[in-house]
PDB file of N, CA and C in Angstrom:
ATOM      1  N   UNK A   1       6.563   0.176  18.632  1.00  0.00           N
ATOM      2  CA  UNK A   1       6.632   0.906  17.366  1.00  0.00           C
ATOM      3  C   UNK A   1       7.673   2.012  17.517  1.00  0.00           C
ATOM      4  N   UNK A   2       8.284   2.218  16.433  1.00  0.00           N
ATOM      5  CA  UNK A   2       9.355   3.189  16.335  1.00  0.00           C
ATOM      6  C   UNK A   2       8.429   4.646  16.714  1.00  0.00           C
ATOM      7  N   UNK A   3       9.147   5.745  17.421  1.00  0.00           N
ATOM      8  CA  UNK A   3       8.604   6.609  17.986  1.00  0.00           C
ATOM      9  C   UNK A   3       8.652   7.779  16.655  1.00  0.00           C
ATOM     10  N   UNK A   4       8.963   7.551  15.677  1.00  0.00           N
ATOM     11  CA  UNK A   4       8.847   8.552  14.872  1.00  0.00           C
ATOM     12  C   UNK A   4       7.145   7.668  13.661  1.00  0.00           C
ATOM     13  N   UNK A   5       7.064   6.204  13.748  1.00  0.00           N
ATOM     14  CA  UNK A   5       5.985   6.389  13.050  1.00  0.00           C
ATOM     15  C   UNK A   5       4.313   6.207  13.655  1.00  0.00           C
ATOM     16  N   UNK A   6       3.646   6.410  13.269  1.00  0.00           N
ATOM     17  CA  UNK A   6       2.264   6.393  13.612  1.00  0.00           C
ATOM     18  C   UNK A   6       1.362   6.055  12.174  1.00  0.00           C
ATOM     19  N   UNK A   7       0.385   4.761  12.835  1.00  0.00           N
ATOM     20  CA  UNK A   7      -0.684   4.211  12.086  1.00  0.00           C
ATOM     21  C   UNK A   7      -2.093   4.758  13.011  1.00  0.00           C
ATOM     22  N   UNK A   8      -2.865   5.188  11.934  1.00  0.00           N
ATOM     23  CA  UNK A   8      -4.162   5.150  12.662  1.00  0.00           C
ATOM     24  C   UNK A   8      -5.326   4.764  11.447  1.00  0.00           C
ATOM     25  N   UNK A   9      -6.077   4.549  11.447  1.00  0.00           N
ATOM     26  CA  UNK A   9      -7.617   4.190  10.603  1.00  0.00           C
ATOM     27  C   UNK A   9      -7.836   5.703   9.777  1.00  0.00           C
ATOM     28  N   UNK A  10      -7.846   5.387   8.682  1.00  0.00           N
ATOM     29  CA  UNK A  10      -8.767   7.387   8.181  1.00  0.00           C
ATOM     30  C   UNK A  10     -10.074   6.815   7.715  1.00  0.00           C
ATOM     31  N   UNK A  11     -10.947   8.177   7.880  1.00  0.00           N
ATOM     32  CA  UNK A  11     -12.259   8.241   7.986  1.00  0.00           C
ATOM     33  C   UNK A  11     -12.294   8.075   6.350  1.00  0.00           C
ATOM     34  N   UNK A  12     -13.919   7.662   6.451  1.00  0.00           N
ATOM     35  CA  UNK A  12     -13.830   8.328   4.637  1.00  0.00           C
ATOM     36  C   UNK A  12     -13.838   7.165   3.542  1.00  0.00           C
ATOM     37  N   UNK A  13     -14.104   7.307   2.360  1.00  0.00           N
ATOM     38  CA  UNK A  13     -13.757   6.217   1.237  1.00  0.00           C
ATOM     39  C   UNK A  13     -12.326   6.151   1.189  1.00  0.00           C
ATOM     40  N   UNK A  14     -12.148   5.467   0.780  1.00  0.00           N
ATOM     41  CA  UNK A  14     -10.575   5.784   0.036  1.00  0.00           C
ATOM     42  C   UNK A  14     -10.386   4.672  -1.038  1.00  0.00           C
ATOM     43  N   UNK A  15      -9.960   5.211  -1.969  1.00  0.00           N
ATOM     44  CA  UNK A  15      -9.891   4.414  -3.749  1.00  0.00           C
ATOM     45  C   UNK A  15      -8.254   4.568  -4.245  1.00  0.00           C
ATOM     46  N   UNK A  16      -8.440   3.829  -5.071  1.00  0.00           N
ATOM     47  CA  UNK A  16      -6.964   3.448  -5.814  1.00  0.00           C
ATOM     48  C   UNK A  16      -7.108   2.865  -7.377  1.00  0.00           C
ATOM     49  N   UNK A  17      -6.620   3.838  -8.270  1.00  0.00           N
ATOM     50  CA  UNK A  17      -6.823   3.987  -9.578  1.00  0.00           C
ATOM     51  C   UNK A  17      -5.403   3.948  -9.943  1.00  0.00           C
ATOM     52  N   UNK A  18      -5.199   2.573 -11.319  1.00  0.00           N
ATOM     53  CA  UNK A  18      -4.008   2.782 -12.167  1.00  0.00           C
ATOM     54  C   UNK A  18      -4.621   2.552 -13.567  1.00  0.00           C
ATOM     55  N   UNK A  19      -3.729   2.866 -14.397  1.00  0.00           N
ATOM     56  CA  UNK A  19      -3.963   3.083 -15.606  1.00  0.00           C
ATOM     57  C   UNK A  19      -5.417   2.517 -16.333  1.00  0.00           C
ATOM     58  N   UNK A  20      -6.370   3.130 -15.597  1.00  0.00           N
ATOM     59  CA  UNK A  20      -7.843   3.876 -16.199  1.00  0.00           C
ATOM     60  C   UNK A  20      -8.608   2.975 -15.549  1.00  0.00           C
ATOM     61  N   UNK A  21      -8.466   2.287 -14.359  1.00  0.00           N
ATOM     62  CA  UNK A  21      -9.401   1.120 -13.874  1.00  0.00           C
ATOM     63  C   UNK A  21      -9.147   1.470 -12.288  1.00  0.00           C
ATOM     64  N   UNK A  22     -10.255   1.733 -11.931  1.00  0.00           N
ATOM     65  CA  UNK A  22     -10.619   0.774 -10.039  1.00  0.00           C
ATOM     66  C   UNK A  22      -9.679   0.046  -9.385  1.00  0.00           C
ATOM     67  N   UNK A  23      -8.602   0.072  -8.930  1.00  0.00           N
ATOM     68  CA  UNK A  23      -7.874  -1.295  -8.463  1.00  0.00           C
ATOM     69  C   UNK A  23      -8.693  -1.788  -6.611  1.00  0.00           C
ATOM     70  N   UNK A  24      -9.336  -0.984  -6.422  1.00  0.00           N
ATOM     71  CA  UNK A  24      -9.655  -1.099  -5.142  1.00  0.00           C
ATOM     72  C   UNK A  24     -10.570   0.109  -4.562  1.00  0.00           C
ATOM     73  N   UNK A  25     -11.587  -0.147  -3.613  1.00  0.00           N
ATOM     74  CA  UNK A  25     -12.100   0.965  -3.018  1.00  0.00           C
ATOM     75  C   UNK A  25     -12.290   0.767  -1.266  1.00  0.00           C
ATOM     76  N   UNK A  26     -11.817   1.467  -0.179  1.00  0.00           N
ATOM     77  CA  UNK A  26     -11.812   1.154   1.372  1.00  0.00           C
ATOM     78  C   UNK A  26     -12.643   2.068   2.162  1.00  0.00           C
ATOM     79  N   UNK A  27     -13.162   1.548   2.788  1.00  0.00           N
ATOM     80  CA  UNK A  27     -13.495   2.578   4.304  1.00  0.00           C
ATOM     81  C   UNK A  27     -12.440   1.848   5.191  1.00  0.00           C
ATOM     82  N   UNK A  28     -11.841   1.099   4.977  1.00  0.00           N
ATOM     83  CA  UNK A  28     -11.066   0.239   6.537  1.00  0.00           C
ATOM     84  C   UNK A  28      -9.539   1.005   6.461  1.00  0.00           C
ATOM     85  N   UNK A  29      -8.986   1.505   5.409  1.00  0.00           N
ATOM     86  CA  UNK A  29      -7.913   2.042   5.006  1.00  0.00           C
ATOM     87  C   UNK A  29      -7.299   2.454   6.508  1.00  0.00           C
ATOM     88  N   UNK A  30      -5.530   2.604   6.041  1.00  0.00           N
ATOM     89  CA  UNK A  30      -4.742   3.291   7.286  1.00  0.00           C
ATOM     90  C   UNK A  30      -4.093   3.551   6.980  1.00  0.00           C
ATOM     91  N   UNK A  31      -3.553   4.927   7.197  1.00  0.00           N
ATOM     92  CA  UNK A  31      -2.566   5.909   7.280  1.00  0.00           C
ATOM     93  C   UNK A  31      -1.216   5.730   8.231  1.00  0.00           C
ATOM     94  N   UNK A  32      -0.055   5.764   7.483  1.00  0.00           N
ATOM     95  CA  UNK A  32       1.130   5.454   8.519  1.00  0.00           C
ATOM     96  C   UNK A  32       1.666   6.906   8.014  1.00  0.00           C
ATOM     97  N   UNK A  33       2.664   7.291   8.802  1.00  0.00           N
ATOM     98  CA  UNK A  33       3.037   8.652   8.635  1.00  0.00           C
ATOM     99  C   UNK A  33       4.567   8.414   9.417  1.00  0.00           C
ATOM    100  N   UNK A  34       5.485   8.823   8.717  1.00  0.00           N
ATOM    101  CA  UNK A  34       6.949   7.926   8.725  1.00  0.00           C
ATOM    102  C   UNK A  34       7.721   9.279   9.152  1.00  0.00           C
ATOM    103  N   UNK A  35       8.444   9.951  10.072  1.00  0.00           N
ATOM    104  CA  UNK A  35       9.013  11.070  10.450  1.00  0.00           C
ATOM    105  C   UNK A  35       8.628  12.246   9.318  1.00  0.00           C
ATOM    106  N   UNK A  36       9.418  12.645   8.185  1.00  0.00           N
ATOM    107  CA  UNK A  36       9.175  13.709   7.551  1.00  0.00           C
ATOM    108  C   UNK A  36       8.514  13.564   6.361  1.00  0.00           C
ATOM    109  N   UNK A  37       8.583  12.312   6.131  1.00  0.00           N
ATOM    110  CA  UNK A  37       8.203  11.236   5.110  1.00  0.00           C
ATOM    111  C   UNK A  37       6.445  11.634   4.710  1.00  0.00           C
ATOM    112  N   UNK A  38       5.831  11.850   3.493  1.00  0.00           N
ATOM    113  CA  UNK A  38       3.875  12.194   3.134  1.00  0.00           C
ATOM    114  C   UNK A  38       3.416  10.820   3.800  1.00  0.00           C
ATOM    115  N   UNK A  39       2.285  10.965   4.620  1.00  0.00           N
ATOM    116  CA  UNK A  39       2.022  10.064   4.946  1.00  0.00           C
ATOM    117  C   UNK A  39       1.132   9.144   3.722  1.00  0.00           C
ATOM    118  N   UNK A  40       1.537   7.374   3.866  1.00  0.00           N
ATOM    119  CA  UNK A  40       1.226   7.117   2.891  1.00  0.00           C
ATOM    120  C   UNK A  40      -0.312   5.886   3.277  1.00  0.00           C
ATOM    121  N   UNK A  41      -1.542   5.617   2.469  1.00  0.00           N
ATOM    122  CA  UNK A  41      -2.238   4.939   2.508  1.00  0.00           C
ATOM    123  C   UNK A  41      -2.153   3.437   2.383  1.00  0.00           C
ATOM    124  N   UNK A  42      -2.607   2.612   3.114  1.00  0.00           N
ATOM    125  CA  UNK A  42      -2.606   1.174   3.155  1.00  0.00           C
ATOM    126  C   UNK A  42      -3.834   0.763   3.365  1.00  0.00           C
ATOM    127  N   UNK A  43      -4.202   0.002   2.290  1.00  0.00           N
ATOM    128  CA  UNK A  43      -5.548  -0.680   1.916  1.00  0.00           C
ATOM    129  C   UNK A  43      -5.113  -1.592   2.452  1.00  0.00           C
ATOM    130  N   UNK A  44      -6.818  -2.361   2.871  1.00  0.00           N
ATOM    131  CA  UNK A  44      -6.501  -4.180   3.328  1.00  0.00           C
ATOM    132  C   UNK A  44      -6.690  -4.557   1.798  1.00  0.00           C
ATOM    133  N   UNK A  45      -6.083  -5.662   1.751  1.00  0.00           N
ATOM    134  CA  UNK A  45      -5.796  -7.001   0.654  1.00  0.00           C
ATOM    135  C   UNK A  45      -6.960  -7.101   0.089  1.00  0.00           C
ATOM    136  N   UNK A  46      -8.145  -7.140   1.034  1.00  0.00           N
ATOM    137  CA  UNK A  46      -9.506  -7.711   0.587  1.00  0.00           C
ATOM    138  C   UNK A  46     -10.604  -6.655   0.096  1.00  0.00           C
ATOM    139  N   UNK A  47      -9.865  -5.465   0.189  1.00  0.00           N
ATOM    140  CA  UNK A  47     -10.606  -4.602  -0.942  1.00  0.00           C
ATOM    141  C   UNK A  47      -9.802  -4.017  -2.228  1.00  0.00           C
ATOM    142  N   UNK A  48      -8.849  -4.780  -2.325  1.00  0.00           N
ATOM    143  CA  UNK A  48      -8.039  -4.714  -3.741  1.00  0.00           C
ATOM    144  C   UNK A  48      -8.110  -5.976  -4.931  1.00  0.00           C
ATOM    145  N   UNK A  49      -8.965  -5.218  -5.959  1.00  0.00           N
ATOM    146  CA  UNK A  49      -8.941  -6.546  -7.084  1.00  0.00           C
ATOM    147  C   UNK A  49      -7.118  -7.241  -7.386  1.00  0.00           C
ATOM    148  N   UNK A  50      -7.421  -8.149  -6.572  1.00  0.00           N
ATOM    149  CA  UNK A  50      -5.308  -8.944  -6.416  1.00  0.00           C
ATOM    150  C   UNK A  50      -5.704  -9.224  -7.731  1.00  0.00           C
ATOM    151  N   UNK A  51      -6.173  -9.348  -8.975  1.00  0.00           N
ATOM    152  CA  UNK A  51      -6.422  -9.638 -10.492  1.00  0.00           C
ATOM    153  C   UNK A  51      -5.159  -8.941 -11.066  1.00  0.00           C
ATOM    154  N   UNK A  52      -5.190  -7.561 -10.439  1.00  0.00           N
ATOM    155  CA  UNK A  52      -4.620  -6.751 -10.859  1.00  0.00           C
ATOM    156  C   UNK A  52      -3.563  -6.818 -10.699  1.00  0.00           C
ATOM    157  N   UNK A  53      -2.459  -7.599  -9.849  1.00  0.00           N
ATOM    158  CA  UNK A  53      -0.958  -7.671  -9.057  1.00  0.00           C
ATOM    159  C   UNK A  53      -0.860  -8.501  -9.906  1.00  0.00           C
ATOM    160  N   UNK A  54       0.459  -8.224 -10.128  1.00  0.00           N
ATOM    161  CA  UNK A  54       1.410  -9.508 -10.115  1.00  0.00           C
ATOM    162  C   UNK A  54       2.646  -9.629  -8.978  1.00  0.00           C
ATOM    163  N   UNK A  55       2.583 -10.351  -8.292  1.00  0.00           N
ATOM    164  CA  UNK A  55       4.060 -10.325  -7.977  1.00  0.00           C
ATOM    165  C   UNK A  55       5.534 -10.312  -8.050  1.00  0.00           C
ATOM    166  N   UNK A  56       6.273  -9.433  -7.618  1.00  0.00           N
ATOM    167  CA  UNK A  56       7.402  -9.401  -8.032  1.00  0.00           C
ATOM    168  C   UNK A  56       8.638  -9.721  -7.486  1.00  0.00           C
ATOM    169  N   UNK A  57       9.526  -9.774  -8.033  1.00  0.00           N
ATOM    170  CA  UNK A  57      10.783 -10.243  -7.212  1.00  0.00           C
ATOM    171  C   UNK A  57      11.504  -9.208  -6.693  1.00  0.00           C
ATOM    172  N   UNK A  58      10.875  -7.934  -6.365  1.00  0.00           N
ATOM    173  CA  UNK A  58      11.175  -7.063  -5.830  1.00  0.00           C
ATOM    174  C   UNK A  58      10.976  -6.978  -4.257  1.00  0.00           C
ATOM    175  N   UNK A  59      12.110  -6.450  -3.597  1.00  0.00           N
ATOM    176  CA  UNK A  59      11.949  -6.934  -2.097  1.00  0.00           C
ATOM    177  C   UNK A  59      12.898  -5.202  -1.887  1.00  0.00           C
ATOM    178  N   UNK A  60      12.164  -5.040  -0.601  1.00  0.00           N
ATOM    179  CA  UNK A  60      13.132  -3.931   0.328  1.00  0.00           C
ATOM    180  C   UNK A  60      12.785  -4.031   1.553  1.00  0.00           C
ATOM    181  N   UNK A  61      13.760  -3.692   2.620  1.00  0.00           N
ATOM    182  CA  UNK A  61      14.156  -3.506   3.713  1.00  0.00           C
ATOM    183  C   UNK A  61      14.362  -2.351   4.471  1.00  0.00           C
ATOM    184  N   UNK A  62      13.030  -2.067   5.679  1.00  0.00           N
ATOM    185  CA  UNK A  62      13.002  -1.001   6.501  1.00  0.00           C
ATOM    186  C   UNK A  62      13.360  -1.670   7.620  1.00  0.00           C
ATOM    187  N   UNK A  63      14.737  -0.787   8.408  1.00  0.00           N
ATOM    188  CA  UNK A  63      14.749  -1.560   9.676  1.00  0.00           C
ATOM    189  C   UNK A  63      13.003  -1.449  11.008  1.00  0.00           C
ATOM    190  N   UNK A  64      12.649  -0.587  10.551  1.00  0.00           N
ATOM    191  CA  UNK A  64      11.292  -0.354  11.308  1.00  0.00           C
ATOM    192  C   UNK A  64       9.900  -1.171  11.054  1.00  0.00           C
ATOM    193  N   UNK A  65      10.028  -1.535   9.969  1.00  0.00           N
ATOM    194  CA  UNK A  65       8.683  -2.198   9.510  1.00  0.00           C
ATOM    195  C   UNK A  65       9.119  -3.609   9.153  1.00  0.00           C
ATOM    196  N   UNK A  66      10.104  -4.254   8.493  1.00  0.00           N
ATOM    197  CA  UNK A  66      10.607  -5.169   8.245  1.00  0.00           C
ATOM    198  C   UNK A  66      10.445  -5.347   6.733  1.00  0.00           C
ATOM    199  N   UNK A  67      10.682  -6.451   6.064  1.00  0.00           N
ATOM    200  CA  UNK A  67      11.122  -6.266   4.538  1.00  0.00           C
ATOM    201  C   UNK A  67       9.437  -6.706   3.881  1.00  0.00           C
ATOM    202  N   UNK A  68       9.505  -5.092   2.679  1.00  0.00           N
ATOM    203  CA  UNK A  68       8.211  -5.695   1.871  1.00  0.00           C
ATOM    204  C   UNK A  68       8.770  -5.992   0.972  1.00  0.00           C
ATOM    205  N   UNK A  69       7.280  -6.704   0.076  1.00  0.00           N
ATOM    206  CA  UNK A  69       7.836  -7.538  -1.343  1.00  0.00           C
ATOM    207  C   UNK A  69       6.683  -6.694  -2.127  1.00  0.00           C
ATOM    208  N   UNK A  70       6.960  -6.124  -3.613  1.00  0.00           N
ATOM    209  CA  UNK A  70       6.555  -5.574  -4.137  1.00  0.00           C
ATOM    210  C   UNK A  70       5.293  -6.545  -5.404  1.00  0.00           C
ATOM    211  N   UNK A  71       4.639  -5.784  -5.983  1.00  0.00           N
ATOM    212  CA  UNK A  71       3.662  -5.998  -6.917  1.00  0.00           C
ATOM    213  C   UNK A  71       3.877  -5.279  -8.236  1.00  0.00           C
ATOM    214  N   UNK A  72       3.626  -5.478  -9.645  1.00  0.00           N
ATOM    215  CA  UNK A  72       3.614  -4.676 -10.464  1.00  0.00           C
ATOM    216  C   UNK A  72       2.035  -4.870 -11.080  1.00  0.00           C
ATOM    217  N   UNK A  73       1.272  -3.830 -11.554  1.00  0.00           N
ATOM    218  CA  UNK A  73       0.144  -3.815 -11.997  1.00  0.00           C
ATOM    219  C   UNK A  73      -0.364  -3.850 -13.030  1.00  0.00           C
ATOM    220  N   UNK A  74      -1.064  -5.344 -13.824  1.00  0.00           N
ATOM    221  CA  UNK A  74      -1.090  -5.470 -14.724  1.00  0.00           C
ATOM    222  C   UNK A  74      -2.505  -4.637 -15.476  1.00  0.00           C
ATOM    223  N   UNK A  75      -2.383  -3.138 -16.094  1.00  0.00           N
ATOM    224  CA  UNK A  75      -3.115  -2.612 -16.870  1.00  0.00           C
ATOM    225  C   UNK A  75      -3.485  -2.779 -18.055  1.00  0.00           C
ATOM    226  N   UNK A  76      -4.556  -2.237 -18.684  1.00  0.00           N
ATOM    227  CA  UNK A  76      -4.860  -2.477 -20.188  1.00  0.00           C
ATOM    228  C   UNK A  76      -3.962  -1.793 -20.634  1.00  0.00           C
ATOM    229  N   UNK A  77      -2.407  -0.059 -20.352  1.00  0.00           N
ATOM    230  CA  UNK A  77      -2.112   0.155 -21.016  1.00  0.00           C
ATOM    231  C   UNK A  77      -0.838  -0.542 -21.014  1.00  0.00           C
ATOM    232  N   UNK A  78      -0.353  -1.698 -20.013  1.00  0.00           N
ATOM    233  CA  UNK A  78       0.665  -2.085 -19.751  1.00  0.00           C
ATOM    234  C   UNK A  78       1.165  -2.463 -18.336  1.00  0.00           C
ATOM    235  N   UNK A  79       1.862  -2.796 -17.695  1.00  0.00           N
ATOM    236  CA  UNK A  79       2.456  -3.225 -16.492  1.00  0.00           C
ATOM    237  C   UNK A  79       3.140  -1.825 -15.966  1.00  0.00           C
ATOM    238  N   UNK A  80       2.858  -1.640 -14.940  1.00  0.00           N
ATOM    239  CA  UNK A  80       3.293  -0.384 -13.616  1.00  0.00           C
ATOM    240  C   UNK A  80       4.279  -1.606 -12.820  1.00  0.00           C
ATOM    241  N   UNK A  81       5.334  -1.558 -13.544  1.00  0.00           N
ATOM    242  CA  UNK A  81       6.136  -2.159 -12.273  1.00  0.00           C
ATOM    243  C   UNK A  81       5.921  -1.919 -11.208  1.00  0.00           C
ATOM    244  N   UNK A  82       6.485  -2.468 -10.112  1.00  0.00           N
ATOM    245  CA  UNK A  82       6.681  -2.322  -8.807  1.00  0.00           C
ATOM    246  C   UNK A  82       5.986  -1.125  -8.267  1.00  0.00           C
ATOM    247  N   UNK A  83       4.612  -1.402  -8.760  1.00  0.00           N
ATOM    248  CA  UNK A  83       4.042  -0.094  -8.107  1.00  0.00           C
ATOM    249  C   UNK A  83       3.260  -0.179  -6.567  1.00  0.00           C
ATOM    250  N   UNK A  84       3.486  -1.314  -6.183  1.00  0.00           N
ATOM    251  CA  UNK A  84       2.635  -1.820  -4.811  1.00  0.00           C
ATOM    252  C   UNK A  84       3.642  -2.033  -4.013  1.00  0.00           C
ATOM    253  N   UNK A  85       3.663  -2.329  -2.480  1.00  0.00           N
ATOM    254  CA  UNK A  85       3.945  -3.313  -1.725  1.00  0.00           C
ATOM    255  C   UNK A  85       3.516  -3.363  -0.582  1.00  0.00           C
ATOM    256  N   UNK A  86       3.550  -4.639   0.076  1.00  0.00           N
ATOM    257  CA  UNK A  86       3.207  -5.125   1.389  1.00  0.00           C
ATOM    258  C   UNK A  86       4.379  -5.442   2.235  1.00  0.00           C
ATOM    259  N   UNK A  87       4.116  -5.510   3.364  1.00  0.00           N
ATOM    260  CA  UNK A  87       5.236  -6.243   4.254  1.00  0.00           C
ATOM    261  C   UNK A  87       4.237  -7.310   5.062  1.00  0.00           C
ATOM    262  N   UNK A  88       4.210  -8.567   4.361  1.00  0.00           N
ATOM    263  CA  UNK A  88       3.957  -9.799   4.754  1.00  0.00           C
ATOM    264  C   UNK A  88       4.246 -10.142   6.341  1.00  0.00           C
ATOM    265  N   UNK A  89       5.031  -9.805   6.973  1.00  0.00           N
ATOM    266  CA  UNK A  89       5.371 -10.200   8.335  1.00  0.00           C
ATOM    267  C   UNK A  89       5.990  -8.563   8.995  1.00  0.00           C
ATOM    268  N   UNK A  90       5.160  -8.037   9.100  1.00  0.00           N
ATOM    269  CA  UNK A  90       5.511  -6.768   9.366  1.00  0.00           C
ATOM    270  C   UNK A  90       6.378  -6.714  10.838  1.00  0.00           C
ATOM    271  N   UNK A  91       7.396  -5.787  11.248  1.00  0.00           N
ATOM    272  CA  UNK A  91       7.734  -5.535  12.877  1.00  0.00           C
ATOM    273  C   UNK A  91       6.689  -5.711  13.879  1.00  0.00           C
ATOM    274  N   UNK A  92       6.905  -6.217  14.515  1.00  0.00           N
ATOM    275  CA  UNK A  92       5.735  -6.120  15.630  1.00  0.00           C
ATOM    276  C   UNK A  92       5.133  -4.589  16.543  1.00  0.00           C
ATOM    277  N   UNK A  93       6.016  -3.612  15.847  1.00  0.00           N
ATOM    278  CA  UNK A  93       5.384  -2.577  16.222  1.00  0.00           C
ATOM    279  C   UNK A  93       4.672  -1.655  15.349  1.00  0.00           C
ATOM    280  N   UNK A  94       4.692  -2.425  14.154  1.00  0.00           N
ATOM    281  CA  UNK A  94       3.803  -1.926  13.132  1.00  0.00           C
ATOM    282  C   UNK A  94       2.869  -2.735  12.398  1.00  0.00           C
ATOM    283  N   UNK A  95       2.445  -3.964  13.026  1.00  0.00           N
ATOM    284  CA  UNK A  95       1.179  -4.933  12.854  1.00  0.00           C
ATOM    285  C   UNK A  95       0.352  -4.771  12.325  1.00  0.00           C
ATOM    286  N   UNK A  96      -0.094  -3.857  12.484  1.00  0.00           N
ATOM    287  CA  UNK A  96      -1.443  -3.124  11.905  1.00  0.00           C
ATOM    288  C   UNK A  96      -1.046  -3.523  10.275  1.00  0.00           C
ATOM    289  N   UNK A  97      -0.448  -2.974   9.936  1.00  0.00           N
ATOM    290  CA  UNK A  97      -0.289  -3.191   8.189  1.00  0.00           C
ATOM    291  C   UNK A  97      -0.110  -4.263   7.913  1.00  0.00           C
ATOM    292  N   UNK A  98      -0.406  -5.597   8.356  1.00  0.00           N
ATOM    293  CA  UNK A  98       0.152  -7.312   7.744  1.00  0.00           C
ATOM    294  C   UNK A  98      -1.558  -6.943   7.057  1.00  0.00           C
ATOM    295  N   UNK A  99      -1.298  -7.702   5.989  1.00  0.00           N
ATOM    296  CA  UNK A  99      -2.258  -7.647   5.105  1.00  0.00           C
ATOM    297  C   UNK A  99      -2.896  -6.695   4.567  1.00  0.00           C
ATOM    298  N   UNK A 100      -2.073  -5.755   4.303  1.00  0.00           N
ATOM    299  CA  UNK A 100      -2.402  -4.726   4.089  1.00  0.00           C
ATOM    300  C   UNK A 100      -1.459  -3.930   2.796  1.00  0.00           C
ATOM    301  N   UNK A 101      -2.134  -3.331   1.441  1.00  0.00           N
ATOM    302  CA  UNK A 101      -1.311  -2.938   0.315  1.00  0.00           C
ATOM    303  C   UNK A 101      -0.975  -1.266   0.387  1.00  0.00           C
ATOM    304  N   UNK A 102       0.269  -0.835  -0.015  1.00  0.00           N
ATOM    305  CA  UNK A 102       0.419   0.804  -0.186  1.00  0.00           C
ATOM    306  C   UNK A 102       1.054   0.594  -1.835  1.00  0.00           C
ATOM    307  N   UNK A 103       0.853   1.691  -2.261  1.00  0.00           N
ATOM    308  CA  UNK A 103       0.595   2.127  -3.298  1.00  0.00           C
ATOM    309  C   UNK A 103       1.704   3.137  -4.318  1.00  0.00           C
ATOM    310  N   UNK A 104       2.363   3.494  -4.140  1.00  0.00           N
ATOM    311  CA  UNK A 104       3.371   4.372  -4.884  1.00  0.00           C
ATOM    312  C   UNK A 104       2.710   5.981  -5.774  1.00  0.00           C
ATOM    313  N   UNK A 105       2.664   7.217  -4.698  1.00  0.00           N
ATOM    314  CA  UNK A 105       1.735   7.960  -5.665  1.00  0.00           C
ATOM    315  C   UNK A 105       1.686   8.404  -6.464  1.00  0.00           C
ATOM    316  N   UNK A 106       3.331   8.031  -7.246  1.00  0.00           N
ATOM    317  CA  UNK A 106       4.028   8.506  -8.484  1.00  0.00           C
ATOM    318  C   UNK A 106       3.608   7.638  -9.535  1.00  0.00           C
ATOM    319  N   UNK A 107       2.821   6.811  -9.417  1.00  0.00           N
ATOM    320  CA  UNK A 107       2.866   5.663 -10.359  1.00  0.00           C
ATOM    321  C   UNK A 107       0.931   4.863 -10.156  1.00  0.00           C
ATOM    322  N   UNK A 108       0.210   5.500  -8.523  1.00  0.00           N
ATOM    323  CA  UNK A 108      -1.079   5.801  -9.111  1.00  0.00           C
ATOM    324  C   UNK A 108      -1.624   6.738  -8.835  1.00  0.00           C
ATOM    325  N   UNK A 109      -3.341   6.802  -8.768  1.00  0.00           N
ATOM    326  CA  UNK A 109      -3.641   8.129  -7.557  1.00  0.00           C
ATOM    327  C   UNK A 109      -4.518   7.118  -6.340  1.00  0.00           C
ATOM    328  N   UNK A 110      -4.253   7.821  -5.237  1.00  0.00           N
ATOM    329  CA  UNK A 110      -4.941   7.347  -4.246  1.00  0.00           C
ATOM    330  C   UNK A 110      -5.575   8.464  -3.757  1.00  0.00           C
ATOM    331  N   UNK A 111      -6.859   8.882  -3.338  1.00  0.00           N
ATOM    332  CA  UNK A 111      -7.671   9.776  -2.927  1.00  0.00           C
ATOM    333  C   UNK A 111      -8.619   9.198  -2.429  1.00  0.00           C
ATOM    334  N   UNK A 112      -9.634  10.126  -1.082  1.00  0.00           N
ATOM    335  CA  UNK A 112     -10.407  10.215  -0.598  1.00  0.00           C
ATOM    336  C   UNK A 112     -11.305  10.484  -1.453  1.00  0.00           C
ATOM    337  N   UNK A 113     -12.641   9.621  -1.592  1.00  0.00           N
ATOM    338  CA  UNK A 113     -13.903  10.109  -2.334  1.00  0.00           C
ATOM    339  C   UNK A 113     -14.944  10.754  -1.393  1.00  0.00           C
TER     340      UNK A 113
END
């Protein structure tokens, strides 16, 4: 793993709300924390209603983590583009996150309950 990031497990609930609905609720959640970068939350797959994704043809490229592919979220008030993504085949020094969703906090809220 690149020496500037760190994954570990956080204690605690942790939930994920977009436009007025539940998208997910975790105790398994993990925190990666990227040099200067807010550290950001990653739910597993299997406590996120995937009802809610759509997939997108949105793709980016970290040389550290390897390339995610994004989600947009289909709400009752409308679609949150590209407000998700995963990295499907993550670096091998950041494993921990394959199957695993982060969230964009500009676009939902993610908090500890």
């Amino acid at each position: 793993m690149a020496d500037h990031i760190n994954i570990r497990p956080v204690t605690g609930t942790w939930v994920v709300r977009a436009g007025g609905a539940v998208l997910g609720e975790s105790q398994n959640a993990l925190e990666l924390t990227e040099g200067d970068y807010p550290a950001v939350i990653y739910f597993p797959r299997s406590d996120i209603a995937m009802a809610f994704l759509e997939p997108s043809e949105t793709t980016s490229s970290c040389p550290h983590k390897g390339t995610a592919s994004y989600f947009s979220i289909i709400a009752k008030s409308g679609p949150i583009a590209d407000a998700v993504w995963s990295y499907a085949a993550p670096a091998a020094g950041v494993a921990a996150i394959k199957d695993h969703l982060a969230f964009y906090s500009n676009k939902v809220t993610v908090e500890e309950v």
